[in-house]
Protein backbone atom coordinates (compact mmCIF):
# COMPACT_ATOMS: atom_id res chain seq x y z
CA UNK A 1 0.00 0.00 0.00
CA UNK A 2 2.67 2.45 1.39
CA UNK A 3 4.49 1.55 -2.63
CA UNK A 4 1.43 2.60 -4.33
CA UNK A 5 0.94 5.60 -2.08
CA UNK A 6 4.53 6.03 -2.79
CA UNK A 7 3.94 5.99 -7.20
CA UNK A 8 0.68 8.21 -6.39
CA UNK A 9 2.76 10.83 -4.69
CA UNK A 10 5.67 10.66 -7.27
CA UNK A 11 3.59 10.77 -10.41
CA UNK A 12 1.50 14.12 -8.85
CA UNK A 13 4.84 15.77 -8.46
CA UNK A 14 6.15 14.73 -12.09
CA UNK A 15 2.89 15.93 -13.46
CA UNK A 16 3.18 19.16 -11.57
CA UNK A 17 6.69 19.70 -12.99
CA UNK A 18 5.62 18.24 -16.63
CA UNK A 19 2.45 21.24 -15.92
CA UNK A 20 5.16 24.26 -14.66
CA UNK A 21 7.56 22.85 -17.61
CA UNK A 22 4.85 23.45 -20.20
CA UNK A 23 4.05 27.05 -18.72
CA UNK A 24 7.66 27.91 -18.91
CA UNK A 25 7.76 27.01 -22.56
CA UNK A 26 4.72 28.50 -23.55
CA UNK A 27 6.18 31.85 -21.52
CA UNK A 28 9.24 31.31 -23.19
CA UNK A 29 7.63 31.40 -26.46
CA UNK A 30 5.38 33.79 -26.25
CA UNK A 31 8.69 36.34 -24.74
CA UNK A 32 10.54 35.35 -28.29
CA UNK A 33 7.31 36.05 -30.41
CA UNK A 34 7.20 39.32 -28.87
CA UNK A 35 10.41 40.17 -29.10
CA UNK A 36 10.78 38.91 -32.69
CA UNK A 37 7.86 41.58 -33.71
CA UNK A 38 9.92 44.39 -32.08
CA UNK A 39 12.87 43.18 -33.03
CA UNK A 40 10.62 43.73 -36.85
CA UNK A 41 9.44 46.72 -35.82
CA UNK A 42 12.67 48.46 -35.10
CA UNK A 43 13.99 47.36 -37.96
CA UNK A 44 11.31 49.00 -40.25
CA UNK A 45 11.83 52.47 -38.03
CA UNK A 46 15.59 52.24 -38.85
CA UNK A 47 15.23 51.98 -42.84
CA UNK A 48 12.21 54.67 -42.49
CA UNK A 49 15.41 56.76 -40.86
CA UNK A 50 17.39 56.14 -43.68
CA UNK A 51 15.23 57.07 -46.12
CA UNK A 52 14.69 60.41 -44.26
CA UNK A 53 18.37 60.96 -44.38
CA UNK A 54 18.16 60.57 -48.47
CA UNK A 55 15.69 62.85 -48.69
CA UNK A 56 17.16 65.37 -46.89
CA UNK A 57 20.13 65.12 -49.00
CA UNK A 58 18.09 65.30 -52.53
CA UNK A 59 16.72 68.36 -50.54
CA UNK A 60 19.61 69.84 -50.11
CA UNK A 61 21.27 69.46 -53.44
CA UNK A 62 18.24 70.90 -54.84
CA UNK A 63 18.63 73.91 -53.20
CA UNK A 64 22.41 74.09 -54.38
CA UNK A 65 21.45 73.67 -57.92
CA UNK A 66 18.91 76.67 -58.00
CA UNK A 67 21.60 78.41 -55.88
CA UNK A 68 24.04 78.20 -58.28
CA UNK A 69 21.42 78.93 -61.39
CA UNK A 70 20.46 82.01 -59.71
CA UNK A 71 24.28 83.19 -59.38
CA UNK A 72 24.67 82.47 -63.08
CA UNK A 73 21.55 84.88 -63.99
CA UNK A 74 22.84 87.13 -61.51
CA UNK A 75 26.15 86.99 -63.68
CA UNK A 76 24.51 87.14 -66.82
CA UNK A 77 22.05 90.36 -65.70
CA UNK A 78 25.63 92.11 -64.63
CA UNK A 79 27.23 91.48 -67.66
CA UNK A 80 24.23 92.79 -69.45
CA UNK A 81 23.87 95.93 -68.02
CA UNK A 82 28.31 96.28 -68.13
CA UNK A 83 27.33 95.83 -71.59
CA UNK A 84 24.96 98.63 -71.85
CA UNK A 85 26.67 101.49 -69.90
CA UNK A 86 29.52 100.60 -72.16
CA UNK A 87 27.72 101.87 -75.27
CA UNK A 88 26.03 104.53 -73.72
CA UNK A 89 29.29 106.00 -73.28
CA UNK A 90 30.32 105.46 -76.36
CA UNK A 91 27.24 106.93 -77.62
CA UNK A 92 28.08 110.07 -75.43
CA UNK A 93 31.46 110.21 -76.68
CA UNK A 94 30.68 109.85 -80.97
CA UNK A 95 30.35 113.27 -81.96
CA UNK A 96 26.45 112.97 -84.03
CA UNK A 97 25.51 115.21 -86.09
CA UNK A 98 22.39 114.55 -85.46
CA UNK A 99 21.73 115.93 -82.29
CA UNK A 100 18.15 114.69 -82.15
CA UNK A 101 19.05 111.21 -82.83
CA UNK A 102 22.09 111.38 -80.13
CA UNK A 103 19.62 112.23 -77.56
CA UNK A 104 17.08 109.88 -78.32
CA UNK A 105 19.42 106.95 -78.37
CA UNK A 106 20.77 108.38 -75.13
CA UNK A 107 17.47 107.86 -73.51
CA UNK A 108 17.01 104.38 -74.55
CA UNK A 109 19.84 102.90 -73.27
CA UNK A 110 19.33 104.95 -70.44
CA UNK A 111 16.17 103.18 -70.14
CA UNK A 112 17.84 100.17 -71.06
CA UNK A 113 20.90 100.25 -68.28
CA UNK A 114 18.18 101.04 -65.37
CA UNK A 115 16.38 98.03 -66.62
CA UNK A 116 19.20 95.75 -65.99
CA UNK A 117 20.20 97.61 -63.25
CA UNK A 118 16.46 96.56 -61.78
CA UNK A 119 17.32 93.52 -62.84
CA UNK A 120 20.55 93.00 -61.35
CA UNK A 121 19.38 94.22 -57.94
CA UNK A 122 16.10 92.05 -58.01
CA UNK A 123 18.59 89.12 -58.99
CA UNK A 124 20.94 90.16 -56.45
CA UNK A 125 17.80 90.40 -53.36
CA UNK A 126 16.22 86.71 -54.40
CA UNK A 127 19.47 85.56 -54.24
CA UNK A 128 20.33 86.88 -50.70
CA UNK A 129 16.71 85.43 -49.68
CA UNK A 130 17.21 82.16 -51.04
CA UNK A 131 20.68 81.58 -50.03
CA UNK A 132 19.32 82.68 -46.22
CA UNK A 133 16.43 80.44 -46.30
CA UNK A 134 18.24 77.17 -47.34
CA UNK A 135 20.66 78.06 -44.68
CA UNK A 136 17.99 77.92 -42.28
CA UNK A 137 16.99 74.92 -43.88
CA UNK A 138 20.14 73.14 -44.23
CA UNK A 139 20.43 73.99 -40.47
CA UNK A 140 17.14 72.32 -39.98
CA UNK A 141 17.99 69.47 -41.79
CA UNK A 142 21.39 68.83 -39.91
CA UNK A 143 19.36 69.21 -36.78
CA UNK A 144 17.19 66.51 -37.77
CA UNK A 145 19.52 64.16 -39.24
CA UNK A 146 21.47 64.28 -36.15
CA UNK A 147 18.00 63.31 -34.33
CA UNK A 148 17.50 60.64 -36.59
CA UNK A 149 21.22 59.44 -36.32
CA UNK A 150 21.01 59.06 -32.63
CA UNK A 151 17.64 57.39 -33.09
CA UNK A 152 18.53 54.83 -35.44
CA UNK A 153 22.08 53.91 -32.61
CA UNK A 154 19.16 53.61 -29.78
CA UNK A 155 17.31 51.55 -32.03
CA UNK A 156 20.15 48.89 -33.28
CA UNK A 157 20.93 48.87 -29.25
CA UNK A 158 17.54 48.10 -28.63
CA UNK A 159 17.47 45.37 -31.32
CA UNK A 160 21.27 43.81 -30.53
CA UNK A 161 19.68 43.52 -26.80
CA UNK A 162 16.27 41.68 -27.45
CA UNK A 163 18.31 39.17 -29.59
CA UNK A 164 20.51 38.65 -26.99
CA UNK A 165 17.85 38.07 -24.35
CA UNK A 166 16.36 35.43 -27.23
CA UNK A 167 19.69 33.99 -26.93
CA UNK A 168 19.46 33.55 -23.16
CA UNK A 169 15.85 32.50 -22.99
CA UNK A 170 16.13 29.79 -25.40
CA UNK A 171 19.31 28.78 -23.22
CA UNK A 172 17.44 28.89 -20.27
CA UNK A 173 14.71 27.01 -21.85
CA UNK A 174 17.33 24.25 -23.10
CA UNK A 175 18.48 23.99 -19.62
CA UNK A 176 15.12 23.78 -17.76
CA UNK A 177 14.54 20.89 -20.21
CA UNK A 178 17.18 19.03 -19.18
């Protein structure tokens, strides 16, 4: 009787740790399924950070491109009106005998040089404007890159750490099996 009570007792206690065994795995995996989907989920945030760090580049050659068109108008408006004061002074200095002529011609380029003079100073403003807002924006963008930089370490932290703890719970689980 005492052998049977004996079996009875042992095969509770086996089927209690067989019960606590199973609970432990099925902790175990539900730990690694979790931290498989943020381990996924991290990963996505990190090439969504690198694809914010493109765009902020193709932003910012962009801006150097129309920089660098505007300086060439801006050239291109001063060598214009160079051009134009030029022969006005020539004009001034021909001797016409036309007098009438002479100062009719004067007044056109006249008119002409404080065209491109206009020009050259509305050239000259958009230019200042532009170059001071995509330095504000290329400051921006640094800013935020920077952010994004230090994001994307925190994350691939983050993710080297849950793998490692996936490590160590499946060798914990390997050992409780034992």
């Amino acid at each position: 009787g005492e052998e049977i009570d004996s079996l009875q007792k042992s095969h509770v206690f086996n089927m209690q740790k067989l019960k606590n065994s199973e609970l432990r795995l099925t902790e175990a995996e539900q730990k690694m399924r979790e931290l498989a989907l943020n381990i996924k989920m991290k990963e996505e945030l990190i090439k969504e950070l690198v694809k914010t760090g493109k765009d902020a580049q193709s932003v910012s050659r962009q801006y150097s491109l129309k920089i660098t068109k505007l300086e060439q108008e801006s050239e291109q408006a001063k060598m214009e009106l160079a051009e134009t004061q030029k022969r006005l002074q020539e004009l001034e200095s021909k001797e016409l005998r036309d007098v009438p002529e002479k100062g009719k011609l004067q007044k056109e380029f006249r008119k002409k040089m404080d065209a491109a003079k206009l020009k050259v100073q509305r050239q000259a403003t958009e230019l200042e404007q532009n170059v001071a807002q995509m330095k504000h924006q290329q400051t921006q963008l640094q800013k935020r890159l920077c952010e994004e930089s230090e994001k994307k370490k925190q994350l691939e932290a983050e993710i080297q750490r849950d793998q490692q703890q996936i490590k160590v719970g499946f060798f914990l689980f390997l050992y409780d099996k034992e």
